[in-house]
C-alpha atoms as a PDB file:
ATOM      1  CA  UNK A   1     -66.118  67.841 -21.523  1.00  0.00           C
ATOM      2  CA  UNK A   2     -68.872  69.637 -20.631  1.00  0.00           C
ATOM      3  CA  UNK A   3     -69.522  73.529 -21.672  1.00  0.00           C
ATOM      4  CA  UNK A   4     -69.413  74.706 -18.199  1.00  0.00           C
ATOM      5  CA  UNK A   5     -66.363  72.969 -17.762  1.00  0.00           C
ATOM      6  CA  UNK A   6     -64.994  74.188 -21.150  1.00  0.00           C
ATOM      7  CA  UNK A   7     -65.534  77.778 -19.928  1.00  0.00           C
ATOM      8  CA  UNK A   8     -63.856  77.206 -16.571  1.00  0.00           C
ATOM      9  CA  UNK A   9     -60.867  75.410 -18.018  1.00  0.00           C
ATOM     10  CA  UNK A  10     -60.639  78.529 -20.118  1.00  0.00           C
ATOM     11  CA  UNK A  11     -60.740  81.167 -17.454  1.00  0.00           C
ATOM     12  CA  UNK A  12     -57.954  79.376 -15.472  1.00  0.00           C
ATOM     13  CA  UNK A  13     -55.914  79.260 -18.476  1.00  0.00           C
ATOM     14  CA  UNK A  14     -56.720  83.055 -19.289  1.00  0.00           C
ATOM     15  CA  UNK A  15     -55.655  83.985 -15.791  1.00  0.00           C
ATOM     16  CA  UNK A  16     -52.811  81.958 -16.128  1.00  0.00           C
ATOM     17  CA  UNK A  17     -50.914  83.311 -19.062  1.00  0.00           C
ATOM     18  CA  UNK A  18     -52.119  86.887 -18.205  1.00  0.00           C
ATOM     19  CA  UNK A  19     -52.491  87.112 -14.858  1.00  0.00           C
ATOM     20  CA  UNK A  20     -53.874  89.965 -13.284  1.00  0.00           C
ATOM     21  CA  UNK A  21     -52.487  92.274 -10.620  1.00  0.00           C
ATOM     22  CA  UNK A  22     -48.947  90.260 -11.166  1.00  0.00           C
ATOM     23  CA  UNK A  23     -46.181  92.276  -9.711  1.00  0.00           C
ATOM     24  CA  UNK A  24     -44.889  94.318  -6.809  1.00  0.00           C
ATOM     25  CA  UNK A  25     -46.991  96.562  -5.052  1.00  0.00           C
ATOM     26  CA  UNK A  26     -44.307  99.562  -4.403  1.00  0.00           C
ATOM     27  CA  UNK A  27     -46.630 100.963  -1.360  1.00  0.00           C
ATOM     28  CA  UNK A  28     -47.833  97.616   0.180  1.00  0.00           C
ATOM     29  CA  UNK A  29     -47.571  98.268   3.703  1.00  0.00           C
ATOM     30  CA  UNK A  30     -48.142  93.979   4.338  1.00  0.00           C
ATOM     31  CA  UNK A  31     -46.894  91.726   2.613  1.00  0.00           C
ATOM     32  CA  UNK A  32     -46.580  88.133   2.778  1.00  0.00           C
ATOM     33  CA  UNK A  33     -44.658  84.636   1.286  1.00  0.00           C
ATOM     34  CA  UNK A  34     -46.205  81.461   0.435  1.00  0.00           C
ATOM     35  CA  UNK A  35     -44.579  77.862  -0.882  1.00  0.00           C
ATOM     36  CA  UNK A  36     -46.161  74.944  -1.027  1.00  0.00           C
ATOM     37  CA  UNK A  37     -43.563  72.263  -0.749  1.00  0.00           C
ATOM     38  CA  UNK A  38     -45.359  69.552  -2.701  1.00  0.00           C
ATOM     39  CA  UNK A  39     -45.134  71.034  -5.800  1.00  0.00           C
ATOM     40  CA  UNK A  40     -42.508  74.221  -5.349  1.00  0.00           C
ATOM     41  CA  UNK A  41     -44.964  77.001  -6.093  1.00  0.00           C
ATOM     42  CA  UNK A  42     -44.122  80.332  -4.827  1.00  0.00           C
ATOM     43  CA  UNK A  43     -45.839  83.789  -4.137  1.00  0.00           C
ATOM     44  CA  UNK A  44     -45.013  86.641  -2.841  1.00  0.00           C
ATOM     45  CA  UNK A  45     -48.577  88.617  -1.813  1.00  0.00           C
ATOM     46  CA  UNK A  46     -48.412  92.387  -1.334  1.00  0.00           C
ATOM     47  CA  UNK A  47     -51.528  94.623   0.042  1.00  0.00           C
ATOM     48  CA  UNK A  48     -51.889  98.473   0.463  1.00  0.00           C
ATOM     49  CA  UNK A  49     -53.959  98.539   3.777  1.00  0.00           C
ATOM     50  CA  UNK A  50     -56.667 101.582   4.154  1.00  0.00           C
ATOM     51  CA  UNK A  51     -57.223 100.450   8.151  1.00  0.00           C
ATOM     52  CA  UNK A  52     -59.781  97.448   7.669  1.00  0.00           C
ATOM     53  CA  UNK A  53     -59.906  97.977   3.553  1.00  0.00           C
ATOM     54  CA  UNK A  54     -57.613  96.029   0.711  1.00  0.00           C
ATOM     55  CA  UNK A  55     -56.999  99.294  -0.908  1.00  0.00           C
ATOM     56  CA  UNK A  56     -54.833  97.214  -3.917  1.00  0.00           C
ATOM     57  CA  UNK A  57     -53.386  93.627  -4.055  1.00  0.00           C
ATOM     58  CA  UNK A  58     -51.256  92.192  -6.533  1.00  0.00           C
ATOM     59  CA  UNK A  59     -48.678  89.287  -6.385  1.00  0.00           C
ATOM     60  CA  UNK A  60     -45.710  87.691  -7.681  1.00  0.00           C
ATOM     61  CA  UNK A  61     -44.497  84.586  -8.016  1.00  0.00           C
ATOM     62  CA  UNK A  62     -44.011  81.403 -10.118  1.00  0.00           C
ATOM     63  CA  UNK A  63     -46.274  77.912 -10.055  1.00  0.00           C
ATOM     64  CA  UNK A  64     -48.674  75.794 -12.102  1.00  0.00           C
ATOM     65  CA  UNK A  65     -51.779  76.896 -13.886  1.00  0.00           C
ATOM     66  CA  UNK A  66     -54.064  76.285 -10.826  1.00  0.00           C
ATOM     67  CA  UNK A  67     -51.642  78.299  -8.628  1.00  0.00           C
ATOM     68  CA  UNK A  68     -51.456  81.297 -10.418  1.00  0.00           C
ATOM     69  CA  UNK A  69     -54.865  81.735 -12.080  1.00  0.00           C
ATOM     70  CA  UNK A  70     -56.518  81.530  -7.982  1.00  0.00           C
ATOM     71  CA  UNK A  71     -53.731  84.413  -7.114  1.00  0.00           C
ATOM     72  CA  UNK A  72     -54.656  86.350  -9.997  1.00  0.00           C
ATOM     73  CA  UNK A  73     -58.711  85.553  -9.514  1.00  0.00           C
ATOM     74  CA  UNK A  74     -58.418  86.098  -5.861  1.00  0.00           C
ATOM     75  CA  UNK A  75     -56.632  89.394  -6.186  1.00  0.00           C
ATOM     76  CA  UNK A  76     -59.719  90.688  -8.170  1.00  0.00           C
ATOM     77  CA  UNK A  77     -62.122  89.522  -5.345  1.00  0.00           C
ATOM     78  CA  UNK A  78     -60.649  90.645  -2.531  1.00  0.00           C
ATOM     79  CA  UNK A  79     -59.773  94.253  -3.212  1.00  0.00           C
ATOM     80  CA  UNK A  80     -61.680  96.905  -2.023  1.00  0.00           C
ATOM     81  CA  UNK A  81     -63.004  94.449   0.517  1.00  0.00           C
ATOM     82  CA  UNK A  82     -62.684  95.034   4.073  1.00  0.00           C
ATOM     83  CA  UNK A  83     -60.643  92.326   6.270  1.00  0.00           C
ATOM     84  CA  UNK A  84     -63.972  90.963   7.523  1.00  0.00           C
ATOM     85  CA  UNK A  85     -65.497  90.417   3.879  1.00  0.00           C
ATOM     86  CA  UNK A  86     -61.841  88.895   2.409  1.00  0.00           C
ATOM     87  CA  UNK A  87     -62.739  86.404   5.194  1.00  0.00           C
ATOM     88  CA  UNK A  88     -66.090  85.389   4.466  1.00  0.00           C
ATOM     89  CA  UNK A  89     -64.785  84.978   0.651  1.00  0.00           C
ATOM     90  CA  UNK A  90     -61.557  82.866   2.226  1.00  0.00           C
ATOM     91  CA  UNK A  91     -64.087  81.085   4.059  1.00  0.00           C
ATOM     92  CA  UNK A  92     -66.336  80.582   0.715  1.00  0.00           C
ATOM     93  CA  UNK A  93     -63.642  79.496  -1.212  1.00  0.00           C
ATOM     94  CA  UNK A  94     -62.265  76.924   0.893  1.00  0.00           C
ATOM     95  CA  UNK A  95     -65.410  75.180   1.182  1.00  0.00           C
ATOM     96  CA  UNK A  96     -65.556  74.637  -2.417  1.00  0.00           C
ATOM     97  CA  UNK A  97     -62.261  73.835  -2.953  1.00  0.00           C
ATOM     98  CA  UNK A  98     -62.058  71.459   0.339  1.00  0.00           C
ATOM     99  CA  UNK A  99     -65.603  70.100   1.269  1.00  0.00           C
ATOM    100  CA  UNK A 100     -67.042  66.274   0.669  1.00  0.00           C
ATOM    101  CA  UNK A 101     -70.697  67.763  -0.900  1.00  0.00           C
ATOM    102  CA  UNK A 102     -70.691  69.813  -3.773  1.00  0.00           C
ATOM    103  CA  UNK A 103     -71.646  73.448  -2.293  1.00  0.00           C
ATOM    104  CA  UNK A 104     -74.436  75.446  -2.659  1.00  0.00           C
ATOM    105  CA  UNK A 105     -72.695  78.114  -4.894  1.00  0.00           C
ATOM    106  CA  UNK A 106     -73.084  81.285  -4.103  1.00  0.00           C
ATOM    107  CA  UNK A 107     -71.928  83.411  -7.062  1.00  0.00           C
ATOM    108  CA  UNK A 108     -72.678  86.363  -5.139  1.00  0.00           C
ATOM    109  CA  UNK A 109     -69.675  85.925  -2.612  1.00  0.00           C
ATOM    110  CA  UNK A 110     -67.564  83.769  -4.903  1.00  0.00           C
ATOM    111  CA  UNK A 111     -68.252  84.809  -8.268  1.00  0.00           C
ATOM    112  CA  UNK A 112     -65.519  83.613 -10.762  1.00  0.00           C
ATOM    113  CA  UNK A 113     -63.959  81.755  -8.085  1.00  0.00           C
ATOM    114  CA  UNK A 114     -66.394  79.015  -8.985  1.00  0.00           C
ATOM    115  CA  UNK A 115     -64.076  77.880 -11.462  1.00  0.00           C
ATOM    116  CA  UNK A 116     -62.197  75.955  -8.898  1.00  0.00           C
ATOM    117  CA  UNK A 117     -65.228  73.833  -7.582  1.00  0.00           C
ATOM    118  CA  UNK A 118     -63.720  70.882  -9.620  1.00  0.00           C
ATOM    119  CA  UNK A 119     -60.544  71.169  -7.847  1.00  0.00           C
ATOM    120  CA  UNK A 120     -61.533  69.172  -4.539  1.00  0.00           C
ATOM    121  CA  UNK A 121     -61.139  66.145  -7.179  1.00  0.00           C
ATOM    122  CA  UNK A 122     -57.895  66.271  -7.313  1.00  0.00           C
ATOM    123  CA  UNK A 123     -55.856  66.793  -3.460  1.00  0.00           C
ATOM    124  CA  UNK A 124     -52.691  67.276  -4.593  1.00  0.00           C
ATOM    125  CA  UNK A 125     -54.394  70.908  -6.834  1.00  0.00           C
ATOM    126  CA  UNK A 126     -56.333  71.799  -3.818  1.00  0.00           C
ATOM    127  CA  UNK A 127     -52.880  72.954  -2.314  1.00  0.00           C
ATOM    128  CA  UNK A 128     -51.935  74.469  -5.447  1.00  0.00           C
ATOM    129  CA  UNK A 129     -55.484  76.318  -5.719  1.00  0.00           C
ATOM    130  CA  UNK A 130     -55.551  77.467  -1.961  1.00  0.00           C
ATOM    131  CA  UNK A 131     -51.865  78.462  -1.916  1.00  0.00           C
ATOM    132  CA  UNK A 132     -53.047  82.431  -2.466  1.00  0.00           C
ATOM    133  CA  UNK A 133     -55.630  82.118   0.177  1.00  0.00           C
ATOM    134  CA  UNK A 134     -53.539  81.309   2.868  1.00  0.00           C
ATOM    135  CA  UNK A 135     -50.975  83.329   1.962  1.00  0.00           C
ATOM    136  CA  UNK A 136     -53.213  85.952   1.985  1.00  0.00           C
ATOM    137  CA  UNK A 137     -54.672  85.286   5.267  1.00  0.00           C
ATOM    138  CA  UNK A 138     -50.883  85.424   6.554  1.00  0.00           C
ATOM    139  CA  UNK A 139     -50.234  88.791   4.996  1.00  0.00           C
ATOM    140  CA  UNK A 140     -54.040  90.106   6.930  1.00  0.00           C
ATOM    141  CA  UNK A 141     -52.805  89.466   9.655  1.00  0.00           C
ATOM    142  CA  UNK A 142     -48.918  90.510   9.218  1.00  0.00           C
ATOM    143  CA  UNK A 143     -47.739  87.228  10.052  1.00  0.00           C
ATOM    144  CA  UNK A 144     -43.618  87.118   9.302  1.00  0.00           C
ATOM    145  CA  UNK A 145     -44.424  82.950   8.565  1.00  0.00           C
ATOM    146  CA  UNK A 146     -44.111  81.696   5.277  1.00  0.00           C
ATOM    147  CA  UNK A 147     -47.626  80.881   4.369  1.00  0.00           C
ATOM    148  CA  UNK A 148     -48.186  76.986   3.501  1.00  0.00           C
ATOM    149  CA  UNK A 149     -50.553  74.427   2.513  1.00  0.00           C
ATOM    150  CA  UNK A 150     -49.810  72.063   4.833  1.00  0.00           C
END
């Protein structure tokens, strides 16, 4: 293994056993689920809007490795954002995780995230890696719908 690939098998693994922002938000006013049926992760996403602004994120929930280090990683890049920027970072992020060419990185938008460019090798993880993401977009934009990856 490579020593790039070394360091981003490390951060997912740090993110995993500590996670960051893991647990209920007691003044969330959105919140949002999100399963992926393939493999039976869960997450429950909770956000403390400031009108367009993620004041404060943080999750909960239970999954694999991949699942839980892209909550924790995403909860770092998305707050203080405003819904706009989250989006451009969503968009970002699914690219890498999802797209047939390796893309142009741009560790100014994605920054850590670039630890899941490896991911698109491997289908069945881009579900697991994305599960956040779309759970996130359905908390945005107070959707009552489970979130899922398919």
């Amino acid at each position: 293994m490579s020593d790039l690939s070394d360091l981003y098998q490390e951060v997912i693994l740090d993110h995993n056993r500590r996670p960051r922002n893991f647990g209920a938000l007691a003044d969330a006013n959105r919140r949002a689920q999100g399963h992926n049926p393939l493999c039976g992760d869960r997450l429950q996403l909770y956000l403390k809007m400031d009108g367009e602004r993620i004041e404060n994120v943080s999750f909960e929930g239970s999954g694999c490795a991949i699942s839980k280090a892209s909550a924790s990683l995403m909860t770092e890049a998305v707050r203080g954002k405003s819904v706009a920027e989250a989006g451009v970072i969503f968009d970002r992020f699914h690219e890498l995780v999802t797209g047939d060419r390796v893309a142009d990185l741009d560790d100014e938008v994605l920054g850590k995230l670039a630890v899941f460019g490896g991911v698109r090798e491997f289908p069945v993880r881009v579900k697991c890696a994305s599960l956040a993401w779309h759970t996130l977009k359905a908390a945005l934009a107070a959707s009552n719908e489970v979130a899922k990856t398919e």
